[in-house]
C-alpha atoms as a PDB file:
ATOM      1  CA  UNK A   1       8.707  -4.434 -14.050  1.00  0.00           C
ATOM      2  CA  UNK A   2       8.065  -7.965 -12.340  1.00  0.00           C
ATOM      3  CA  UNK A   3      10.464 -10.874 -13.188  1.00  0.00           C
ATOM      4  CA  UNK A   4       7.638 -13.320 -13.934  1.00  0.00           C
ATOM      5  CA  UNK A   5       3.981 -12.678 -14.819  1.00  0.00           C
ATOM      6  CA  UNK A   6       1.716 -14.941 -13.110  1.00  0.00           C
ATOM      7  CA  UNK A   7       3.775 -17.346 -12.673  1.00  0.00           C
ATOM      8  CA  UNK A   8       5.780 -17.188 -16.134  1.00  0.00           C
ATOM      9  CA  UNK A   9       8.960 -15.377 -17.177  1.00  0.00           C
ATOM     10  CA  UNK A  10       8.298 -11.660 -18.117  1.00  0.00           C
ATOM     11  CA  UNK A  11      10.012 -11.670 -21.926  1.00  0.00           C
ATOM     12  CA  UNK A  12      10.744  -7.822 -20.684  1.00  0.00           C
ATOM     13  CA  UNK A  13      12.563  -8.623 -17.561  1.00  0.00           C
ATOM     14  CA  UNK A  14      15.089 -11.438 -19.849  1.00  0.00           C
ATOM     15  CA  UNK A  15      16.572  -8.993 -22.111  1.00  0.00           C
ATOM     16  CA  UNK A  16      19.886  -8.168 -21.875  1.00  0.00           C
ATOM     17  CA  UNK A  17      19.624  -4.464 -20.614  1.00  0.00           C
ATOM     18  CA  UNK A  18      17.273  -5.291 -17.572  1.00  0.00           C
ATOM     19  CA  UNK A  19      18.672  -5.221 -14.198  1.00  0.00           C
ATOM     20  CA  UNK A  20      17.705  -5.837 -10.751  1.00  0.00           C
ATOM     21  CA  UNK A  21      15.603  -2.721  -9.209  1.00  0.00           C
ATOM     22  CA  UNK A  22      16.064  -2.291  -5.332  1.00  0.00           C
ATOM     23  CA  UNK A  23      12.518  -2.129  -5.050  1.00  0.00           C
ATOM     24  CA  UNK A  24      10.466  -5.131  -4.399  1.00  0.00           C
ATOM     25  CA  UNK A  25       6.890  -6.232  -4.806  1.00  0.00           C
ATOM     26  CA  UNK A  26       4.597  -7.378  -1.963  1.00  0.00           C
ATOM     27  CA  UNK A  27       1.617  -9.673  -1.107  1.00  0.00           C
ATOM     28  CA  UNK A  28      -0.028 -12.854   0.419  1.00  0.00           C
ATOM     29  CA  UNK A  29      -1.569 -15.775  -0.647  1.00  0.00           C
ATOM     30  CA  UNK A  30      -5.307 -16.106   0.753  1.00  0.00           C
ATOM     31  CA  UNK A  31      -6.610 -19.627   1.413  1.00  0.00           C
ATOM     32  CA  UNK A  32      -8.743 -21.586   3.550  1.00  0.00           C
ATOM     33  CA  UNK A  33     -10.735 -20.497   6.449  1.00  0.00           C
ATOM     34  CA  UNK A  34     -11.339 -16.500   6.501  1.00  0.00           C
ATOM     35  CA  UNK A  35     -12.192 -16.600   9.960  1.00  0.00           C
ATOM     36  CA  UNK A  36      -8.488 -18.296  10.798  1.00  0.00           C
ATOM     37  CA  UNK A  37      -6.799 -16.646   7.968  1.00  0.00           C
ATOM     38  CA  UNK A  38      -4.425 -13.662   9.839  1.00  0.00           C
ATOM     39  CA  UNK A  39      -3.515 -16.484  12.113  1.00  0.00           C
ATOM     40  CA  UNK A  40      -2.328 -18.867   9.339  1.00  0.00           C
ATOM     41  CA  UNK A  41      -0.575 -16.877   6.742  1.00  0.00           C
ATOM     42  CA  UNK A  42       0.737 -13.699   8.560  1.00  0.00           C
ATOM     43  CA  UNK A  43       3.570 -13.702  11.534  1.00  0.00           C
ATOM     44  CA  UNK A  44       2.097 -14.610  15.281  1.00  0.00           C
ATOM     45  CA  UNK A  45       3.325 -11.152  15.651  1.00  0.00           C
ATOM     46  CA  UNK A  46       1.124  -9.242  13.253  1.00  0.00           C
ATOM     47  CA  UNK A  47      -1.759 -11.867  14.962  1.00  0.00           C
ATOM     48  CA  UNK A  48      -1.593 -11.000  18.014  1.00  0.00           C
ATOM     49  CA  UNK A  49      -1.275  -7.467  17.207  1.00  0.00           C
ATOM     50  CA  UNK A  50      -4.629  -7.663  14.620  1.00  0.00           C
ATOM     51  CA  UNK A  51      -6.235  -9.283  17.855  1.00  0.00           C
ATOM     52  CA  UNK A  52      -5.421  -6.530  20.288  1.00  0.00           C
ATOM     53  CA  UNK A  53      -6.333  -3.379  17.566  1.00  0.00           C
ATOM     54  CA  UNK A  54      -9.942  -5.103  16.736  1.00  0.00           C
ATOM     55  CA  UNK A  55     -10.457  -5.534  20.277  1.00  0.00           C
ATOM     56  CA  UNK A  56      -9.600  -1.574  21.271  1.00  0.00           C
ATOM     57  CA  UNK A  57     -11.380  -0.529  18.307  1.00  0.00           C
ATOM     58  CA  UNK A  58     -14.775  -2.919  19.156  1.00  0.00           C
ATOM     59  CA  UNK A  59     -14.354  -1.221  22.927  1.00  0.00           C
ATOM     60  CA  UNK A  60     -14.794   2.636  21.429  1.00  0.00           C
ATOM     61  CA  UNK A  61     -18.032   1.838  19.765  1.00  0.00           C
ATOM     62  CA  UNK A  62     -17.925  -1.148  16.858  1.00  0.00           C
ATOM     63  CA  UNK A  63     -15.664  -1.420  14.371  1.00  0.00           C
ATOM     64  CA  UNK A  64     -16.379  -2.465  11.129  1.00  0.00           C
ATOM     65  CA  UNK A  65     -15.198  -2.477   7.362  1.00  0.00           C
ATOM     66  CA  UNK A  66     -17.508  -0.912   4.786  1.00  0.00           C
ATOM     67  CA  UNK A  67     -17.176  -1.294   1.260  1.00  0.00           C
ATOM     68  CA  UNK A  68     -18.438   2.008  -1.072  1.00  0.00           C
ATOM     69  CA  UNK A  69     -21.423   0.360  -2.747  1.00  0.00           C
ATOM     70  CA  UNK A  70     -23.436   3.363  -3.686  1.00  0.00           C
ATOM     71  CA  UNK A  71     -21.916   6.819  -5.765  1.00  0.00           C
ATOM     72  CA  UNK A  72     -22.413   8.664  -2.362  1.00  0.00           C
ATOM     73  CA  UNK A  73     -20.680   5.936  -0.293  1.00  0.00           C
ATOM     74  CA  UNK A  74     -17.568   5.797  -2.675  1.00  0.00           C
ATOM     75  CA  UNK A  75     -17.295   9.892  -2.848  1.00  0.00           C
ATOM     76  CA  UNK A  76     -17.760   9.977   1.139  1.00  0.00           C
ATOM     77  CA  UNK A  77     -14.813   7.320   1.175  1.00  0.00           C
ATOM     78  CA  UNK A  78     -12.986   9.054  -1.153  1.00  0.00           C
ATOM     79  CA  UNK A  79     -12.822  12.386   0.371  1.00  0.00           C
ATOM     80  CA  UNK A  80     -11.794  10.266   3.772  1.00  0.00           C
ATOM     81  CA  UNK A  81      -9.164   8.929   2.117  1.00  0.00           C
ATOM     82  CA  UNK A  82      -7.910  11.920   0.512  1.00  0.00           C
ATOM     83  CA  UNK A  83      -7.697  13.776   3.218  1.00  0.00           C
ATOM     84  CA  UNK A  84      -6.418  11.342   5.956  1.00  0.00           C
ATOM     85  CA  UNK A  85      -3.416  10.533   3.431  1.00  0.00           C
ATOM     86  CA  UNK A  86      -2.608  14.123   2.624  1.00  0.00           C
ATOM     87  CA  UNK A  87      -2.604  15.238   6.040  1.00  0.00           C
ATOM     88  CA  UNK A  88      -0.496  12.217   7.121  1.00  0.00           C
ATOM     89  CA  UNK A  89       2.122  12.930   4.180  1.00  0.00           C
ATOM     90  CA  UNK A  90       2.314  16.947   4.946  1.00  0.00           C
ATOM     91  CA  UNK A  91       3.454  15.258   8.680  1.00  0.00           C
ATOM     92  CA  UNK A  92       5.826  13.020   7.207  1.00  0.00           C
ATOM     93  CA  UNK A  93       7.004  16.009   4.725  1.00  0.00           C
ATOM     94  CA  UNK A  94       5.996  13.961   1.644  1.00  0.00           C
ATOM     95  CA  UNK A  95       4.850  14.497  -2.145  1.00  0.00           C
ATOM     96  CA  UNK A  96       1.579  13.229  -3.043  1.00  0.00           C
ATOM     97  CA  UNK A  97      -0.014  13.279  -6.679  1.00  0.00           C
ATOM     98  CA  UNK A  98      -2.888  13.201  -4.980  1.00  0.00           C
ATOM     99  CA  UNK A  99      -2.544  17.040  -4.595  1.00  0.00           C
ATOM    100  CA  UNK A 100      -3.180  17.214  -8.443  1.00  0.00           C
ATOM    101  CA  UNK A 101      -7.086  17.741  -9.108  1.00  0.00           C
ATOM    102  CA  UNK A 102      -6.256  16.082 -12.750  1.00  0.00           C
ATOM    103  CA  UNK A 103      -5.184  13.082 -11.178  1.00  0.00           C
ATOM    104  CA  UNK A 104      -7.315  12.812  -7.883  1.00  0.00           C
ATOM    105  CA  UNK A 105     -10.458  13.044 -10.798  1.00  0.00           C
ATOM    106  CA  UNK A 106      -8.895  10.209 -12.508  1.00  0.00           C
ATOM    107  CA  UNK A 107      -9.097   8.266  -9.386  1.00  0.00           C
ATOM    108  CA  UNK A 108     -12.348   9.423  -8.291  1.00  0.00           C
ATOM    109  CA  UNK A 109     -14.046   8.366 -12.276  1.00  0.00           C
ATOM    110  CA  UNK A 110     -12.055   4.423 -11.700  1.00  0.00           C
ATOM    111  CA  UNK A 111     -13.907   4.337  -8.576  1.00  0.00           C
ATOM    112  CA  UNK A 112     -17.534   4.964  -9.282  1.00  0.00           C
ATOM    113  CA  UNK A 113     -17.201   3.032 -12.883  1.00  0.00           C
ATOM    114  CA  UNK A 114     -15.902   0.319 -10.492  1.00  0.00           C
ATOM    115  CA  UNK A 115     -19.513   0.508  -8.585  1.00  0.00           C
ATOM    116  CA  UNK A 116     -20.657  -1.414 -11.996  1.00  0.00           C
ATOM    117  CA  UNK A 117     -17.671  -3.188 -13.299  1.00  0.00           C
ATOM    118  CA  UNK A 118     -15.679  -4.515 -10.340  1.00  0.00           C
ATOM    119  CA  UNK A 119     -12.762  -3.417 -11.276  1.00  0.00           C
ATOM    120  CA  UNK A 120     -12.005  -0.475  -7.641  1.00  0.00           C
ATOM    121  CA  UNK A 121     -13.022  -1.014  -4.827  1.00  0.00           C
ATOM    122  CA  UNK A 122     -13.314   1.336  -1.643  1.00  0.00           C
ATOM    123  CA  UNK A 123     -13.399   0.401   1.876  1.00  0.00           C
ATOM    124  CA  UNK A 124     -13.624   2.280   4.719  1.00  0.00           C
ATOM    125  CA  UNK A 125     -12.264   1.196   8.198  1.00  0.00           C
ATOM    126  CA  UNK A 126     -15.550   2.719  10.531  1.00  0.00           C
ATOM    127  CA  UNK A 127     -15.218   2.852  14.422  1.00  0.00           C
ATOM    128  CA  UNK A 128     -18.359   4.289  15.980  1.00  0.00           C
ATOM    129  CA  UNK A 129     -19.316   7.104  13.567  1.00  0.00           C
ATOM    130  CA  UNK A 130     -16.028   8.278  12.054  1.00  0.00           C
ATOM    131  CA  UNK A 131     -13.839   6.547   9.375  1.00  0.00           C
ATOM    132  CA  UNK A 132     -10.274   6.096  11.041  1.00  0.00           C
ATOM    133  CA  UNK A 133      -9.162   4.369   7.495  1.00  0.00           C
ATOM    134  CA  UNK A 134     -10.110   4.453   3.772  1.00  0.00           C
ATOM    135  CA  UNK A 135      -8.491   2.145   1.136  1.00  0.00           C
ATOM    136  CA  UNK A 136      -8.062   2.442  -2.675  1.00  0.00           C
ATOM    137  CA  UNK A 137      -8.081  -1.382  -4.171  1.00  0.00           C
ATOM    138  CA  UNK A 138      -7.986  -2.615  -8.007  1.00  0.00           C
ATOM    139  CA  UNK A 139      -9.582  -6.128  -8.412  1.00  0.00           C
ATOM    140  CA  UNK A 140      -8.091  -8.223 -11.415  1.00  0.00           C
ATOM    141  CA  UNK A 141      -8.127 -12.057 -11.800  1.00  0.00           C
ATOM    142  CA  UNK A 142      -8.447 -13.325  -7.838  1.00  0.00           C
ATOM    143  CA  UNK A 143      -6.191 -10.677  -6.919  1.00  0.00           C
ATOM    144  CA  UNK A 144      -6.840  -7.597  -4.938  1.00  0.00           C
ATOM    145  CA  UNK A 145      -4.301  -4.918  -5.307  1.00  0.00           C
ATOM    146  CA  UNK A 146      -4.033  -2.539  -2.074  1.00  0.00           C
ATOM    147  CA  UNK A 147      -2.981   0.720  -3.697  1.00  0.00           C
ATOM    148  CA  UNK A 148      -3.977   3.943  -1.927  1.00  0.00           C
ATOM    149  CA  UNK A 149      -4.457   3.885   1.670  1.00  0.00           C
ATOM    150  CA  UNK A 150      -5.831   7.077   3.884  1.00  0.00           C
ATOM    151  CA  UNK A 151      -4.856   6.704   7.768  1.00  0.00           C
ATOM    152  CA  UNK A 152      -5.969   8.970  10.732  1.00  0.00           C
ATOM    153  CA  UNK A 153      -3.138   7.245  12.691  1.00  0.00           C
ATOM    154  CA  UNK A 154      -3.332   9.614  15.810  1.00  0.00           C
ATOM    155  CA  UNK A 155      -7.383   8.988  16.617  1.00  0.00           C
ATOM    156  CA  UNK A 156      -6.515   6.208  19.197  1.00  0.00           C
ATOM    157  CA  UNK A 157      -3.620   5.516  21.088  1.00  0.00           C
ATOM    158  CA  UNK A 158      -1.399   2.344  20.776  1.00  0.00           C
ATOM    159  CA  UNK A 159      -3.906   0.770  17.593  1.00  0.00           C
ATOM    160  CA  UNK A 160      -3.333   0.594  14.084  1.00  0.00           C
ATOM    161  CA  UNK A 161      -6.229   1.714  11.875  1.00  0.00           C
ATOM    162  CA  UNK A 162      -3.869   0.660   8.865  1.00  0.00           C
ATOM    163  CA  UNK A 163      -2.778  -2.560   9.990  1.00  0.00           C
ATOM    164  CA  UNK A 164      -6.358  -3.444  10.709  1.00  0.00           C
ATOM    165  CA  UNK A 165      -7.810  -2.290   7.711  1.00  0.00           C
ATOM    166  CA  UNK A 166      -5.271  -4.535   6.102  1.00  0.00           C
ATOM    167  CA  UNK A 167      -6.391  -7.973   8.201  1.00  0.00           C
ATOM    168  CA  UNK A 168      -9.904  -6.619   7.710  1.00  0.00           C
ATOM    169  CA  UNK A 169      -9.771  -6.596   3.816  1.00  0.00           C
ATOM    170  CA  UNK A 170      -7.588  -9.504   3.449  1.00  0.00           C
ATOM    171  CA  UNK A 171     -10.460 -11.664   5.387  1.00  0.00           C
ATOM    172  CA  UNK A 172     -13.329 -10.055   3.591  1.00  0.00           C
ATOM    173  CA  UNK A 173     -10.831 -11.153  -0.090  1.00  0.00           C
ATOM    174  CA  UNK A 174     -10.439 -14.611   1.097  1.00  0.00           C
ATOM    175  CA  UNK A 175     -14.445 -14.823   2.439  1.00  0.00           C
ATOM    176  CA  UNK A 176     -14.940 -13.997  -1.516  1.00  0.00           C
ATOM    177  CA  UNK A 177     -12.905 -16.584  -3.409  1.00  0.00           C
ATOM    178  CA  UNK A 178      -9.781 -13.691  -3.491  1.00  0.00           C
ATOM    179  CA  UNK A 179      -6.513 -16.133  -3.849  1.00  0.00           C
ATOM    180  CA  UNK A 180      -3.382 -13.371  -3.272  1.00  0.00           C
ATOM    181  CA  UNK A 181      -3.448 -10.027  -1.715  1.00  0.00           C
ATOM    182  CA  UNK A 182      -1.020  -7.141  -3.566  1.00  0.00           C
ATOM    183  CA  UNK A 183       0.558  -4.920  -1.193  1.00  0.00           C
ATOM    184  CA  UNK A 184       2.552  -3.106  -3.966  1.00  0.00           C
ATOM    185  CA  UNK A 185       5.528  -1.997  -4.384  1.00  0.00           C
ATOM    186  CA  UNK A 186       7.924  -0.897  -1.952  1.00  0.00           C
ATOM    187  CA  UNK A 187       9.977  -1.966   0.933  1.00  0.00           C
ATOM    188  CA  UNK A 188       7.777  -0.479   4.122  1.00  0.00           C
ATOM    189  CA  UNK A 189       8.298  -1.983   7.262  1.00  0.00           C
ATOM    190  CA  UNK A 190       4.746  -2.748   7.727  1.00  0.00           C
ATOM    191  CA  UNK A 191       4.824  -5.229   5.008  1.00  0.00           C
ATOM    192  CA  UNK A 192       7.684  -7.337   6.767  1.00  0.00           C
ATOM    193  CA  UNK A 193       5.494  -7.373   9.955  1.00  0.00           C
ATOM    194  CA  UNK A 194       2.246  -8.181   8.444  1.00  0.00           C
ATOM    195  CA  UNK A 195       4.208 -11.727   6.939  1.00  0.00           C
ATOM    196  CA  UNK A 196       4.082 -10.897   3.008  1.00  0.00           C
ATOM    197  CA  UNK A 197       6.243 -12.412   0.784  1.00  0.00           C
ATOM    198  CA  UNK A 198       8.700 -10.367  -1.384  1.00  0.00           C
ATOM    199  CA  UNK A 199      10.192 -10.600  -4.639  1.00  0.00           C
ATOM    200  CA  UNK A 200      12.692  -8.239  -6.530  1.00  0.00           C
ATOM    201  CA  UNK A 201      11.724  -5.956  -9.678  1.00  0.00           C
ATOM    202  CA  UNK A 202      13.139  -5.553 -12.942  1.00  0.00           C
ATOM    203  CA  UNK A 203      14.225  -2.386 -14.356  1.00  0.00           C
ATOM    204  CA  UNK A 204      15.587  -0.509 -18.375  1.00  0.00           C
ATOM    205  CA  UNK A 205      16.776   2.110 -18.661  1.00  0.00           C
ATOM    206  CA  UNK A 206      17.879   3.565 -21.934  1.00  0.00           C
ATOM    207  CA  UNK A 207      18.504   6.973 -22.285  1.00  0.00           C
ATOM    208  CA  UNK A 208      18.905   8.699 -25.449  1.00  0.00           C
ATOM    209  CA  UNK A 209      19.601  11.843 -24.932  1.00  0.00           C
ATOM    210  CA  UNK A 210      22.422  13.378 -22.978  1.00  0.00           C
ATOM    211  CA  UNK A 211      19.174  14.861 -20.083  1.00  0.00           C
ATOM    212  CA  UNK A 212      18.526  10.618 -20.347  1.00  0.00           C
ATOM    213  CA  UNK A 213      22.086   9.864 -19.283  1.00  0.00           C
ATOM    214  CA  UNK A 214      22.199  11.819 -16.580  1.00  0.00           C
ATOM    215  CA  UNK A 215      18.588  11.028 -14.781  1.00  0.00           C
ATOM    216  CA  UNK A 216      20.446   7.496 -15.629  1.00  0.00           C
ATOM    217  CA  UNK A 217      23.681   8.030 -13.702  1.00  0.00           C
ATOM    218  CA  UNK A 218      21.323   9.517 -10.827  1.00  0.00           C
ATOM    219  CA  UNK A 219      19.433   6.418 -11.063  1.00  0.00           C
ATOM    220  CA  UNK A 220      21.850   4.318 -10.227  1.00  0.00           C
ATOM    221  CA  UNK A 221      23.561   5.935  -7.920  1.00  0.00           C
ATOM    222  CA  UNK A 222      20.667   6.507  -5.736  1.00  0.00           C
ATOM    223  CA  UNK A 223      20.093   2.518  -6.571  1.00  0.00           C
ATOM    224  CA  UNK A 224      23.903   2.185  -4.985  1.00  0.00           C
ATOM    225  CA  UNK A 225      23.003   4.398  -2.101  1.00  0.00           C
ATOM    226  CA  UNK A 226      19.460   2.835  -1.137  1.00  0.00           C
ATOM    227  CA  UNK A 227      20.895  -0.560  -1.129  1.00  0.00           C
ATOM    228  CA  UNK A 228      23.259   0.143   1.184  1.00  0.00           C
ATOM    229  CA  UNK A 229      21.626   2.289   4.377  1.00  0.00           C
ATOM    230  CA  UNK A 230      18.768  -0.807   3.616  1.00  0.00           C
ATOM    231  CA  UNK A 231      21.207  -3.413   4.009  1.00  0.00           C
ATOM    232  CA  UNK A 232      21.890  -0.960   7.577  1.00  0.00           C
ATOM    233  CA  UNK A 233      18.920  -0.230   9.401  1.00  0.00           C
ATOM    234  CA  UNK A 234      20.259   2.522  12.155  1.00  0.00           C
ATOM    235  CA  UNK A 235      21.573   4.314   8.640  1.00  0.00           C
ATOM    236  CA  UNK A 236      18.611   3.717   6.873  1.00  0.00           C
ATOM    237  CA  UNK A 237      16.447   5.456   9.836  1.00  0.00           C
ATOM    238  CA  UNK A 238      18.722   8.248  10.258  1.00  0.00           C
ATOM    239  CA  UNK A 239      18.464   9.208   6.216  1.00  0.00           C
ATOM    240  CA  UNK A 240      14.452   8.490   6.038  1.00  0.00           C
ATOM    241  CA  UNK A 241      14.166  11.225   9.101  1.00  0.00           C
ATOM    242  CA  UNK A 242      17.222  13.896   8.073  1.00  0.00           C
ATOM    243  CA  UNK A 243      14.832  13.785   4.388  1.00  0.00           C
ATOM    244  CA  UNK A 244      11.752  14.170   6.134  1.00  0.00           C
ATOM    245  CA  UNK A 245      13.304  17.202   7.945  1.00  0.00           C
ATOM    246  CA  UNK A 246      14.668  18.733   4.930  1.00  0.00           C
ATOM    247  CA  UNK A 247      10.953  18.399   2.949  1.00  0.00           C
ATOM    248  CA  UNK A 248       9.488  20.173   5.842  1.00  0.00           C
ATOM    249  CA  UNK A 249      12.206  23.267   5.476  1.00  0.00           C
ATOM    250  CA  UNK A 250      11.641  23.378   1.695  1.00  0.00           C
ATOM    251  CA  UNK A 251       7.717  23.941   2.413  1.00  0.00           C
END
């Protein structure tokens, strides 16, 4: 849960049983000049970088970002998405819900009542003819929230169709009177290079049953155990690929 709800102490996160989670929420603010934006708010790294991918992408036939306006548009963009990020997680050996038809129709329903109501928005990152990025995002009071992203991260060599769909949307937000962009929760490297600005979550946990106690116990000590291969990078990368090898023996 957040500490502070636009911009006021979360009642939830002040009671005495909340602690600190290690994960952490994500995002920028987006002001001024959309055209000078990436340069202003995000790292000269991430710039530069943004520069360089629109540039190789603009060389292999246009690039451009497409927002579903039409049912047709948001099911094509939909389908992208779902299967660029379910591809890329079977590489990385990782779970998706998205493999659930209950909850990929949940998404799909948000998305075309959002063609009326505002409230989801899909974008697709086009180069040429093919979409090399698709992008799940929940609109609510000057905020866009970035929450399901589809990459094809292999289609061209030494650019980021994720990174760039990323600058893309956050210029297209700002162009349109957006004031922060939500990146979500999580800790992802990408995050830290794109410039966003972090804060810590809140978590309960009350267990009541003895089933409780124990997810509780795990809890924590996977709390205890994340916090400190994060605090150690070298560690950190050597447990992220020795789980990613074991997820690939289990399927």
């Amino acid at each position: 849960i957040p500490q502070q709800v636009h911009g006021v102490a979360n009642p939830l996160a002040l009671l005495s049983v909340a602690r600190d989670s290690i994960q952490v929420s994500s995002g920028l603010v987006l002001h001024g000049d959309p055209e000078t934006l990436i340069k202003r708010i995000c790292k000269p790294s991430f710039a530069k970088a943004f520069r360089k991918h629109c540039r190789g992408f603009e060389q292999l036939g246009g690039l451009a970002l497409i927002e579903a306006d039409t049912p047709d548009l948001a099911e094509e963009l939909l389908d992208a998405l779902l299967e660029l990020r379910l591809k890329r997680f079977r590489e990385l050996g990782r779970f998706d819900l998205l493999t659930e038809a209950p909850v990929v129709d949940f998404y799909r329903a948000a998305a075309l009542r959002g063609l009326s109501n505002g409230s989801v928005r899909l974008f697709g990152l086009r180069v040429g003819e093919a979409w090399l990025a698709s992008i799940y995002v929940l609109v609510r009071k000057g905020t866009l929230h970035a929450l399901l992203l589809g990459i094809d991260q292999n289609a061209v060599a030494n650019v980021s169709p994720g990174l760039t769909t990323m600058g893309k949307l956050m210029m297209w937000g700002c162009e349109r009177g957006f004031d922060y962009f939500d990146l979500s929760v999580g800790g992802q490297g990408y995050k830290q290079h794109i410039g966003a600005s972090s804060s810590v979550l809140a978590e309960i946990c009350e267990p009541v049953t003895v089933r409780g106690r124990a997810a509780n116990a795990a809890i924590l000590l996977r709390s205890r155990v994340e916090g400190m291969t994060r605090s150690r990078p070298r560690l950190l990368k050597a447990v992220q690929g020795l789980t990613r090898r074991l997820r690939r023996l289990k399927d």
